[in-house]
Protein backbone atom coordinates (compact mmCIF):
# COMPACT_ATOMS: atom_id res chain seq x y z
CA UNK A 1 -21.51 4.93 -23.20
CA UNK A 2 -24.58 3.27 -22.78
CA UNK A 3 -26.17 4.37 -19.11
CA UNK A 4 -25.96 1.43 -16.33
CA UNK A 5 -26.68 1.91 -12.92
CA UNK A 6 -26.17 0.96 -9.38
CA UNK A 7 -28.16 0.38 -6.30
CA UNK A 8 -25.72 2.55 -3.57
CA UNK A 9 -28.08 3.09 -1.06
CA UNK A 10 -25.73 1.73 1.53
CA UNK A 11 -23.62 4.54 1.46
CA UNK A 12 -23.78 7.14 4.74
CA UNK A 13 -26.33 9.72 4.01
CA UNK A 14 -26.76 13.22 5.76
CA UNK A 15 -29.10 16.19 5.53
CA UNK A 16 -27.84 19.70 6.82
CA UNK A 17 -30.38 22.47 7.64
CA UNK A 18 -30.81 25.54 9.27
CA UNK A 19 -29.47 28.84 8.52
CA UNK A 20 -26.14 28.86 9.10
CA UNK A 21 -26.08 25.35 7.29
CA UNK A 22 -24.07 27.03 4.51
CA UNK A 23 -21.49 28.88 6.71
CA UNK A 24 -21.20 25.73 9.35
CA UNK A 25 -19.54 23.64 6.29
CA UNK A 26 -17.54 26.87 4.87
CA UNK A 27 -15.85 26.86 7.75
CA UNK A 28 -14.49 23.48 8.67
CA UNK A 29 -14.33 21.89 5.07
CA UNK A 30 -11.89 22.20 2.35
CA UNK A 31 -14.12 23.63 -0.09
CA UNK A 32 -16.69 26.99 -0.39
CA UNK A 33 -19.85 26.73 0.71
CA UNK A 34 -21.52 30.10 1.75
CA UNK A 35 -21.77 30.68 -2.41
CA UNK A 36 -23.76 27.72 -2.94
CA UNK A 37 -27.17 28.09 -4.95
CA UNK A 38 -29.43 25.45 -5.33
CA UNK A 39 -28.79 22.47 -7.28
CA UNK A 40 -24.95 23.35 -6.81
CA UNK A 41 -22.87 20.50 -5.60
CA UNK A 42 -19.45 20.46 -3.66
CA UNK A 43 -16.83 17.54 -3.05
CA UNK A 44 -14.96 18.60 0.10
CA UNK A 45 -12.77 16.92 2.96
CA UNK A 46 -12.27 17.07 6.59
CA UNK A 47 -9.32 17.37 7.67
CA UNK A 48 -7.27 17.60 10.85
CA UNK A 49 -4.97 20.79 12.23
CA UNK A 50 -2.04 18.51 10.33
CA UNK A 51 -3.97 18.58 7.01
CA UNK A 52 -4.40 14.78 7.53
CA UNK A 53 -8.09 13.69 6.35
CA UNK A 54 -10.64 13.05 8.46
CA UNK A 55 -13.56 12.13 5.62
CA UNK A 56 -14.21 12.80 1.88
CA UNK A 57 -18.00 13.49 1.27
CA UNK A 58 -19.61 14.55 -1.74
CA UNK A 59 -22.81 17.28 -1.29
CA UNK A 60 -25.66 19.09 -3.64
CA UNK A 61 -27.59 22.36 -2.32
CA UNK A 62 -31.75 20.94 -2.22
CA UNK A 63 -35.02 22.76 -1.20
CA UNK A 64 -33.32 24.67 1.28
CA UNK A 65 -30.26 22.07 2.57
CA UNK A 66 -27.75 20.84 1.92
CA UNK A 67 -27.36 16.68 1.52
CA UNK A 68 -24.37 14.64 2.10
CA UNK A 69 -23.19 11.58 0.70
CA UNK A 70 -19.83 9.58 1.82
CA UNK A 71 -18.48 5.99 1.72
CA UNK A 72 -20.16 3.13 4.21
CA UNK A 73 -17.10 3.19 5.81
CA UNK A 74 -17.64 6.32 7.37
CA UNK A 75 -21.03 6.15 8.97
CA UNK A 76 -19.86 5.32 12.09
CA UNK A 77 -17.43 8.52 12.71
CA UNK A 78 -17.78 11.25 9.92
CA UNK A 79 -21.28 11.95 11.23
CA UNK A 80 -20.17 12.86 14.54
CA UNK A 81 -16.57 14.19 13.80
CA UNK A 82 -19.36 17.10 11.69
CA UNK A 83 -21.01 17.18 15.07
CA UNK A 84 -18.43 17.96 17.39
CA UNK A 85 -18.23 21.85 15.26
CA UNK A 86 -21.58 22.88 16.00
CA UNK A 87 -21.52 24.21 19.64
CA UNK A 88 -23.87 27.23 19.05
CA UNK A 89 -24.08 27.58 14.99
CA UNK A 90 -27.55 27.63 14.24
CA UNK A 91 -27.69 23.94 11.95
CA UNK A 92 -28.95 21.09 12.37
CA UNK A 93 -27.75 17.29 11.11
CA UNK A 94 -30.32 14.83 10.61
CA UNK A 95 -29.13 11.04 9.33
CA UNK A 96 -31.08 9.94 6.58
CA UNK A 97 -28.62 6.64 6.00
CA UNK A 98 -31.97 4.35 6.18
CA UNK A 99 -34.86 6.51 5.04
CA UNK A 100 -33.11 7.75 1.62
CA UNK A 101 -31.53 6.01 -1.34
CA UNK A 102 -29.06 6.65 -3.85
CA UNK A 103 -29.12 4.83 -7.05
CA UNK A 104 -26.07 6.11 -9.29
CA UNK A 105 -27.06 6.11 -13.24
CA UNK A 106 -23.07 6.50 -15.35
CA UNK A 107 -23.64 7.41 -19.02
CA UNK A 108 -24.76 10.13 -21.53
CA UNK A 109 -27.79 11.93 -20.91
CA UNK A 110 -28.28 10.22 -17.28
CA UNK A 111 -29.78 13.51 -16.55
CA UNK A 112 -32.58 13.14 -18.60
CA UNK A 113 -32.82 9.26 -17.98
CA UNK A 114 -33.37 9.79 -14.14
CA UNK A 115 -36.05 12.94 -15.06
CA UNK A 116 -37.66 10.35 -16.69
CA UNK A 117 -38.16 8.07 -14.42
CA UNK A 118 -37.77 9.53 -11.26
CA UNK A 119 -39.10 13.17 -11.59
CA UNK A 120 -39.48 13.49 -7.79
CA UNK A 121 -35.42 12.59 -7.13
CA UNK A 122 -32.72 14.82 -6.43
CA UNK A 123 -29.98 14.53 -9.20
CA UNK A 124 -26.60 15.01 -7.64
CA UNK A 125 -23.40 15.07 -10.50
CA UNK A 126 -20.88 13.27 -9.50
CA UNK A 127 -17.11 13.08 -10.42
CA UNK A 128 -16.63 9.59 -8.32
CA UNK A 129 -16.16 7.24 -11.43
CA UNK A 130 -14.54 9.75 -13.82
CA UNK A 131 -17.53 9.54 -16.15
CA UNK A 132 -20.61 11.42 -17.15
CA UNK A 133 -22.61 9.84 -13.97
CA UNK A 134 -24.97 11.47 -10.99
CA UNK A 135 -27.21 10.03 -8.14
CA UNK A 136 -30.37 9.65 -7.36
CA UNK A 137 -31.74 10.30 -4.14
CA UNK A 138 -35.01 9.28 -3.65
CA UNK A 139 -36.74 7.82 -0.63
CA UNK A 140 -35.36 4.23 0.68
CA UNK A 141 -39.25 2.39 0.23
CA UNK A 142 -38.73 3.80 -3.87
CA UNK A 143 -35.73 2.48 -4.45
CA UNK A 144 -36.78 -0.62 -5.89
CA UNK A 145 -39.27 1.08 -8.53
CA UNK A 146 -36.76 3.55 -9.57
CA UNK A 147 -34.52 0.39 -10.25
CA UNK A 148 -37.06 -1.28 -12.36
CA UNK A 149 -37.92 1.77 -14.56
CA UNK A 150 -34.65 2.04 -15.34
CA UNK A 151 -34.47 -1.45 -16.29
CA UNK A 152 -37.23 -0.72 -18.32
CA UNK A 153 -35.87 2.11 -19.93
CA UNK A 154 -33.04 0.06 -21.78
CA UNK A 155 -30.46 0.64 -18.83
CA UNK A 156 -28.11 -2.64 -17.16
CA UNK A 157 -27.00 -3.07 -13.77
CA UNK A 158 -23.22 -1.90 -13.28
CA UNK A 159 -21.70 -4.42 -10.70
CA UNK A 160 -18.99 -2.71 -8.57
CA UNK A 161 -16.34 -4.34 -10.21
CA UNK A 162 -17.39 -2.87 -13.20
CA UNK A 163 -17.31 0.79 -11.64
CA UNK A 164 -14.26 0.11 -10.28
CA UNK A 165 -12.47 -0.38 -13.31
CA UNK A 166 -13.56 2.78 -14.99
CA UNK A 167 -12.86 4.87 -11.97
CA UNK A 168 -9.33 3.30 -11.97
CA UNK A 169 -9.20 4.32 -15.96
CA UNK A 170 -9.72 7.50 -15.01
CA UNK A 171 -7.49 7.74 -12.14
CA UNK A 172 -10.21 8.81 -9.34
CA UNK A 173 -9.35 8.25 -6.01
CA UNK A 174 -11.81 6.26 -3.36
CA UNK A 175 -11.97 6.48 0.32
CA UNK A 176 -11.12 3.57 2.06
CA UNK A 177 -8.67 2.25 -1.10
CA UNK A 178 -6.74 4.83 -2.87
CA UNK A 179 -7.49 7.38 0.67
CA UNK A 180 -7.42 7.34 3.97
CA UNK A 181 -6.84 8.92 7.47
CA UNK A 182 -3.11 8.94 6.34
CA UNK A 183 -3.95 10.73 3.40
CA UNK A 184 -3.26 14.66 2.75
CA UNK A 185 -5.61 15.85 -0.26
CA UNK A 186 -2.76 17.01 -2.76
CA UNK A 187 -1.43 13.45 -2.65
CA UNK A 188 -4.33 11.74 -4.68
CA UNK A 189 -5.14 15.00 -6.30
CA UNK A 190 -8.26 16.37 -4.49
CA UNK A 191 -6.84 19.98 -4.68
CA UNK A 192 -8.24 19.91 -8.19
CA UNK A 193 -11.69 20.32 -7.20
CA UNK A 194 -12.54 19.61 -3.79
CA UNK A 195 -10.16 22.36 -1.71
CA UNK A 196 -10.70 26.06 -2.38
CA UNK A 197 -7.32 28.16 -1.60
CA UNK A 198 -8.50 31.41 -1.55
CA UNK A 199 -11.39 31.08 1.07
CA UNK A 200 -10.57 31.82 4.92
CA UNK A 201 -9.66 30.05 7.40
CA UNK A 202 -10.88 26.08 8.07
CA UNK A 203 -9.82 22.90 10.10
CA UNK A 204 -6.25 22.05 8.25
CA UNK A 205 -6.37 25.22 6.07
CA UNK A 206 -2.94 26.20 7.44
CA UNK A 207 -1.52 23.07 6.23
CA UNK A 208 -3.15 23.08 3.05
CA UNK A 209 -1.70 26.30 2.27
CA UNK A 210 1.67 25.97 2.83
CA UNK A 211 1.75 22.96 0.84
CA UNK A 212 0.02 24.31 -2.65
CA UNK A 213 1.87 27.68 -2.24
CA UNK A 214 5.30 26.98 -0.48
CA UNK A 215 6.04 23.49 -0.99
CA UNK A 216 4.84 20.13 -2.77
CA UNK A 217 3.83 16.63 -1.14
CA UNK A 218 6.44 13.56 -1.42
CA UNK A 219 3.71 11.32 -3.10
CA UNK A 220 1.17 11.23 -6.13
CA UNK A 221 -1.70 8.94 -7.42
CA UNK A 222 -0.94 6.96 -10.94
CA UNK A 223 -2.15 4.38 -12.70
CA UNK A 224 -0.58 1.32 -13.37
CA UNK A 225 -1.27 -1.66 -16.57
CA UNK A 226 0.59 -4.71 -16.01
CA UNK A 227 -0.12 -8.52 -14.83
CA UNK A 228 -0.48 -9.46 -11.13
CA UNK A 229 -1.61 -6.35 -9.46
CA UNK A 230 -2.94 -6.66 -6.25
CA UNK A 231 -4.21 -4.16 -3.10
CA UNK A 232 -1.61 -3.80 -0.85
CA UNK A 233 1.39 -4.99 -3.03
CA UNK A 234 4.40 -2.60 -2.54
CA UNK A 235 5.82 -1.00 -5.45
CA UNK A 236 9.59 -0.99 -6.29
CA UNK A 237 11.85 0.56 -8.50
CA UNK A 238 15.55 -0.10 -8.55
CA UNK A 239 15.30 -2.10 -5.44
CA UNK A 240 13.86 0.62 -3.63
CA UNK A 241 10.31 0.41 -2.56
CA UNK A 242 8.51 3.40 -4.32
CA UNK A 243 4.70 3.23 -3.26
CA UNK A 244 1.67 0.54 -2.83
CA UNK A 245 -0.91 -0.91 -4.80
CA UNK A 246 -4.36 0.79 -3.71
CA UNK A 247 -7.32 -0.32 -6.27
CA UNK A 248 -7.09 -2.93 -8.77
CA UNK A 249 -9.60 -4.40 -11.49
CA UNK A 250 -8.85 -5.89 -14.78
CA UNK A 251 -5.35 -5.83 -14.74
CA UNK A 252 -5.60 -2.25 -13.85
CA UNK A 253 -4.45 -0.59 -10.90
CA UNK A 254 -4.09 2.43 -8.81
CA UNK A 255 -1.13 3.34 -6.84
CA UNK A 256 0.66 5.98 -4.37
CA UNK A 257 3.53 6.50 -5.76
CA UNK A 258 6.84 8.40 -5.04
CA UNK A 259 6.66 11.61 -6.45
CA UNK A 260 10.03 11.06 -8.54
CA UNK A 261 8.39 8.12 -10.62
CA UNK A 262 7.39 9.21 -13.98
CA UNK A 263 4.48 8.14 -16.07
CA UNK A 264 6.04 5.85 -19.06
CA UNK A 265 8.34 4.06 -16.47
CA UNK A 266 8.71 0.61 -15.72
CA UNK A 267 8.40 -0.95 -11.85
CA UNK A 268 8.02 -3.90 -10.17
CA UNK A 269 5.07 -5.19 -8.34
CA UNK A 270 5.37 -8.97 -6.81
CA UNK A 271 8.72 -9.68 -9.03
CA UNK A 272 6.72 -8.76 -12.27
CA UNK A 273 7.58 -5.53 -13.98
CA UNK A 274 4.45 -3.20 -14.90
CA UNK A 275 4.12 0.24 -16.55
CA UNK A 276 3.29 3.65 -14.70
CA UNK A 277 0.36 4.73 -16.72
CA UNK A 278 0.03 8.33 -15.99
């Protein structure tokens, strides 16, 4: 696809320093940390002692730190729920949610693109839309001469309905919509990449063991295709409510489903009968 872009500077921004930034995070997220090399980058959760999450934040290893990006939504609590670990562990957490920006470029050879016009940024991969895609962080007062190079370079502005739609495609789940504080990662598939099972020990670890080797969780991501889909709709099947609606966009959706439901099969959302994608 052609590359498009958008401005997400809004999202919550973090930079982690200090050194025992590395071992601070390996011990309280899902994922590995103390292995990370520069211009590595994590996707990792926090979770409670019940496995329950706490935040999803996505992270690359840069001149010596580590920076974190996570949904607007969770500027007001991730920041500090990080916080309350450090008692005496030699890091330090510095906000950058208003000095930095993050422009997102989606399409082939973004790398190159953003190298192009913003040699100074840091390029951070990124799995969020299900497509060849990475951000940009650059300095907040830069953000809107980044934008215009890009312009200039033959790339379009991607609304967010338009990233929605091919994150739904691709069945990636979104904090705040497909995840939330309810949410245990197996359910909308983070234990694919963004929990490590054989590290040690972590906030929810216990829980997240027992379910990957011992057991299963009652409830699964899936895509749906069919007319009327809206957020929050319940899902039925056989009179039986079976999951809800959690993203939608061009007749698209994402749902939590019942882990008995099988892709191919027919349900009902609002009365009208829609297929169970995947």
């Amino acid at each position: 696809m052609e590359p498009i872009y958008a401005d997400r500077s809004t999202r919550g921004k973090l930079r982690l320093s200090g050194e025992q930034d590395l071992w601070f995070l390996h011990q309280i997220l899902t994922q590995s940390f103390e292995d990370m090399d520069e211009g590595d980058v994590r996707d990792a959760a926090l979770l409670t002692a019940h496995g329950r999450m706490v935040g999803y934040l996505e992270t690359v290893r840069a001149n010596g730190s580590v920076l974190v990006h996570f949904e607007e939504a969770l500027s007001a609590s991730l920041p500090d729920a990080l916080r309350r670990y450090v008692f005496a562990t030699r890091v330090e957490i510095e906000d950058l949610t208003d000095s930095h920006g993050l422009v997102l470029l989606v399409g082939d050879g973004w790398r190159d693109r953003a190298s192009s016009v913003a040699p100074q940024a840091v390029l951070h991969p990124t799995r969020s839309v299900g497509a060849d895609a990475g951000y940009l962080w650059i300095e907040r007062d830069e953000a809107e001469d980044v934008i215009a190079a890009l312009e200039e370079s033959g790339c379009e502005a991607a609304s967010e309905s338009d990233l929605e739609a091919l994150r739904i495609d691709n069945v990636m789940p979104r904090w705040g919509k497909d995840m939330g504080p309810k949410t245990i990662p197996q359910e909308v598939g983070l234990d694919k990449w963004a929990v490590h099972f054989d590290k040690g020990c972590y906030v929810g670890q216990e829980a997240m063991a027992k379910i990957h080797f011992r057991g299963k969780v009652n409830r699964r991501l899936a895509r749906l295709e069919g007319p009327g889909l809206t957020e929050g709709a319940a899902v039925s099947s056989g009179g039986d409510e079976v999951g809800t609606v959690t993203s939608v966009a061009e007749g698209r959706g994402l749902a939590v489903l019942k882990h008995t439901i099988e892709p191919g099969q027919l349900v009902e959302v609002d009365g009208q009968e829609v297929r169970v994608a995947t």
